[in-house]
Every structure is written in C-alpha cells, then in structure tokens.
C-alpha atoms as a PDB file:
ATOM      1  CA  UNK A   1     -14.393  13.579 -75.035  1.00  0.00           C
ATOM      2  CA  UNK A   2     -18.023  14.202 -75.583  1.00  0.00           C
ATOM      3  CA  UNK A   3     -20.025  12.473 -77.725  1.00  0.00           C
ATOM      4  CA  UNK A   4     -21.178  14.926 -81.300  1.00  0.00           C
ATOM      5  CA  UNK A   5     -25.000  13.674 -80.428  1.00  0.00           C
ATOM      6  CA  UNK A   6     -24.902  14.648 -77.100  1.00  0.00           C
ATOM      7  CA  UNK A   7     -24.850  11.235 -75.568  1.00  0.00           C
ATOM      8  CA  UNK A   8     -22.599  10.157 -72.848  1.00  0.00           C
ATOM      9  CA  UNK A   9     -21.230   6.424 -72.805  1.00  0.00           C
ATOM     10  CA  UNK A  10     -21.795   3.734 -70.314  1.00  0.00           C
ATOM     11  CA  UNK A  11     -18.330   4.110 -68.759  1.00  0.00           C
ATOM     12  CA  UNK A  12     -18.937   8.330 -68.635  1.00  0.00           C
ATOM     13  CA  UNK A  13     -21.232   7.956 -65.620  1.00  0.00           C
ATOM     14  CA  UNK A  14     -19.655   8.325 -62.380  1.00  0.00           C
ATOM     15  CA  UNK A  15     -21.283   5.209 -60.997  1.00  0.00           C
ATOM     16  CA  UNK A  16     -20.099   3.129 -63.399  1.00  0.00           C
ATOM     17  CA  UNK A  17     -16.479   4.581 -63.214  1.00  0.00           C
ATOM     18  CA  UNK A  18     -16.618   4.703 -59.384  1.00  0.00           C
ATOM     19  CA  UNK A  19     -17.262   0.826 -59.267  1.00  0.00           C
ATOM     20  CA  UNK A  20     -14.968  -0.062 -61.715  1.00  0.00           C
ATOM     21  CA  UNK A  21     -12.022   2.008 -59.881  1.00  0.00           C
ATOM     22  CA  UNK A  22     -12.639  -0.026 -56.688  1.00  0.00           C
ATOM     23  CA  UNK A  23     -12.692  -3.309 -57.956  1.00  0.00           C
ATOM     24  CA  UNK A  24      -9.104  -2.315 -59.825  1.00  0.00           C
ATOM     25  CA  UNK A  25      -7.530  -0.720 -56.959  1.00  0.00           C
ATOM     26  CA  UNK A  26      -8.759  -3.940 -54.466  1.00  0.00           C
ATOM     27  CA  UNK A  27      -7.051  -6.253 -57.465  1.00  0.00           C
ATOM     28  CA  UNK A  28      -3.893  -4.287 -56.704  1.00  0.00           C
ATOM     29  CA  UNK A  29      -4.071  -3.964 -53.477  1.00  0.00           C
ATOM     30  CA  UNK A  30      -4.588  -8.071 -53.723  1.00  0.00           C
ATOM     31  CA  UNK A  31      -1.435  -7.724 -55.909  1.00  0.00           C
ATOM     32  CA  UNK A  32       0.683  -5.600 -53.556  1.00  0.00           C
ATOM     33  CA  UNK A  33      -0.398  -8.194 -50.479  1.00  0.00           C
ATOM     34  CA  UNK A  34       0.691 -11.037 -52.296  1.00  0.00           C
ATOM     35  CA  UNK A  35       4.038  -9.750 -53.268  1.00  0.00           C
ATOM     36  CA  UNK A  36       4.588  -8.840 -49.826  1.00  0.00           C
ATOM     37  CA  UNK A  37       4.167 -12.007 -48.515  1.00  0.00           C
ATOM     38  CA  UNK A  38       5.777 -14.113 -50.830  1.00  0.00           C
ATOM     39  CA  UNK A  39       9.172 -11.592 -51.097  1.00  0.00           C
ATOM     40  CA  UNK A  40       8.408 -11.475 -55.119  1.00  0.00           C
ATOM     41  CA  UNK A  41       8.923  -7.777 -55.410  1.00  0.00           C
ATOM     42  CA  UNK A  42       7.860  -7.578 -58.921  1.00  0.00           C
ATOM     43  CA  UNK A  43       4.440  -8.256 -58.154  1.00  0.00           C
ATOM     44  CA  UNK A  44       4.651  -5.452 -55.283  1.00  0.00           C
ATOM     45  CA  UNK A  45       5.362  -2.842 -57.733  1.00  0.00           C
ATOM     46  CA  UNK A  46       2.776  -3.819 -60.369  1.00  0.00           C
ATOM     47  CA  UNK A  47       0.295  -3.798 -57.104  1.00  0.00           C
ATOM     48  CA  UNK A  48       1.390  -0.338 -56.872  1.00  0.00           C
ATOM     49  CA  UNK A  49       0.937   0.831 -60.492  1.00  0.00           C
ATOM     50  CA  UNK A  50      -2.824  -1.063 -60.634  1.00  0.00           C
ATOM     51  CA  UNK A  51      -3.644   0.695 -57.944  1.00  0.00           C
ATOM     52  CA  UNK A  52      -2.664   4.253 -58.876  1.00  0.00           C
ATOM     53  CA  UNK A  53      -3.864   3.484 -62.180  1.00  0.00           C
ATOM     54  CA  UNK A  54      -7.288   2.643 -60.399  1.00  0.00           C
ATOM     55  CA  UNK A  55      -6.884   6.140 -58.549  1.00  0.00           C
ATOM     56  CA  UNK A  56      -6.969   8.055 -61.342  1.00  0.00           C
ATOM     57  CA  UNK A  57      -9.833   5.946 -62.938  1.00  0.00           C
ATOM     58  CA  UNK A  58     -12.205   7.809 -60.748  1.00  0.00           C
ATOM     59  CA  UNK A  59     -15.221   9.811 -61.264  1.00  0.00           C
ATOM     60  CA  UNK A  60     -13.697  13.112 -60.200  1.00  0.00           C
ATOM     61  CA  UNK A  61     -11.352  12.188 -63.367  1.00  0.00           C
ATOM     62  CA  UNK A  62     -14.102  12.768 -65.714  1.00  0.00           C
ATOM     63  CA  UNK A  63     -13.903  16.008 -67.678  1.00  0.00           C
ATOM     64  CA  UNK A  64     -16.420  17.500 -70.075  1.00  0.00           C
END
C-alpha cells in the first residue's frame, strides 16, 4: 500500500524487488536440484513453492 507521505519504501522499487526475486527463485531452484538428486522429495516440493513464491515477488507484482 502506499505510504500517507507519499514516500515509497526500499523494497517498493522494482530494482530492489527484481534482485531479491532472483536470488529466492535460484535458492529454490538450488532446493529443487538437491532434492532431485538425493531422492528426498520433500525438499523438491519446497524448491517448488520458493520458487513460485519468488515468481510472484517480482516487480510487475507491485501495485499502486
């Protein structure tokens, strides 16, 4: 939501968001890799989860 003074937040500016999307959808894609390899399916799906959740972290998700 916007700010009442009319000042955005360090995390509102697409930069910011863009880069921090990346790095969590790379951790889950890290996540997803490992649980392939070693068979543990658990961490598979939570690879899966970080990295929609890193999806919709991006800048186009910013409404104002």
């Amino acid at each position: 939501m916007s700010d009442p003074a009319g000042r955005s937040g360090f995390f509102a500016r697409p930069k910011v968001r863009r880069i921090l999307s990346r790095v969590v959808v790379a951790v889950g894609i890290v996540l997803a890799v490992i649980g392939i390899v070693s068979g543990r399916y658990g961490w598979l799906f939570a690879g899966i989860i970080v990295v929609g959740l890193g999806a919709a972290m991006g800048p186009a998700r910013i409404r104002r």
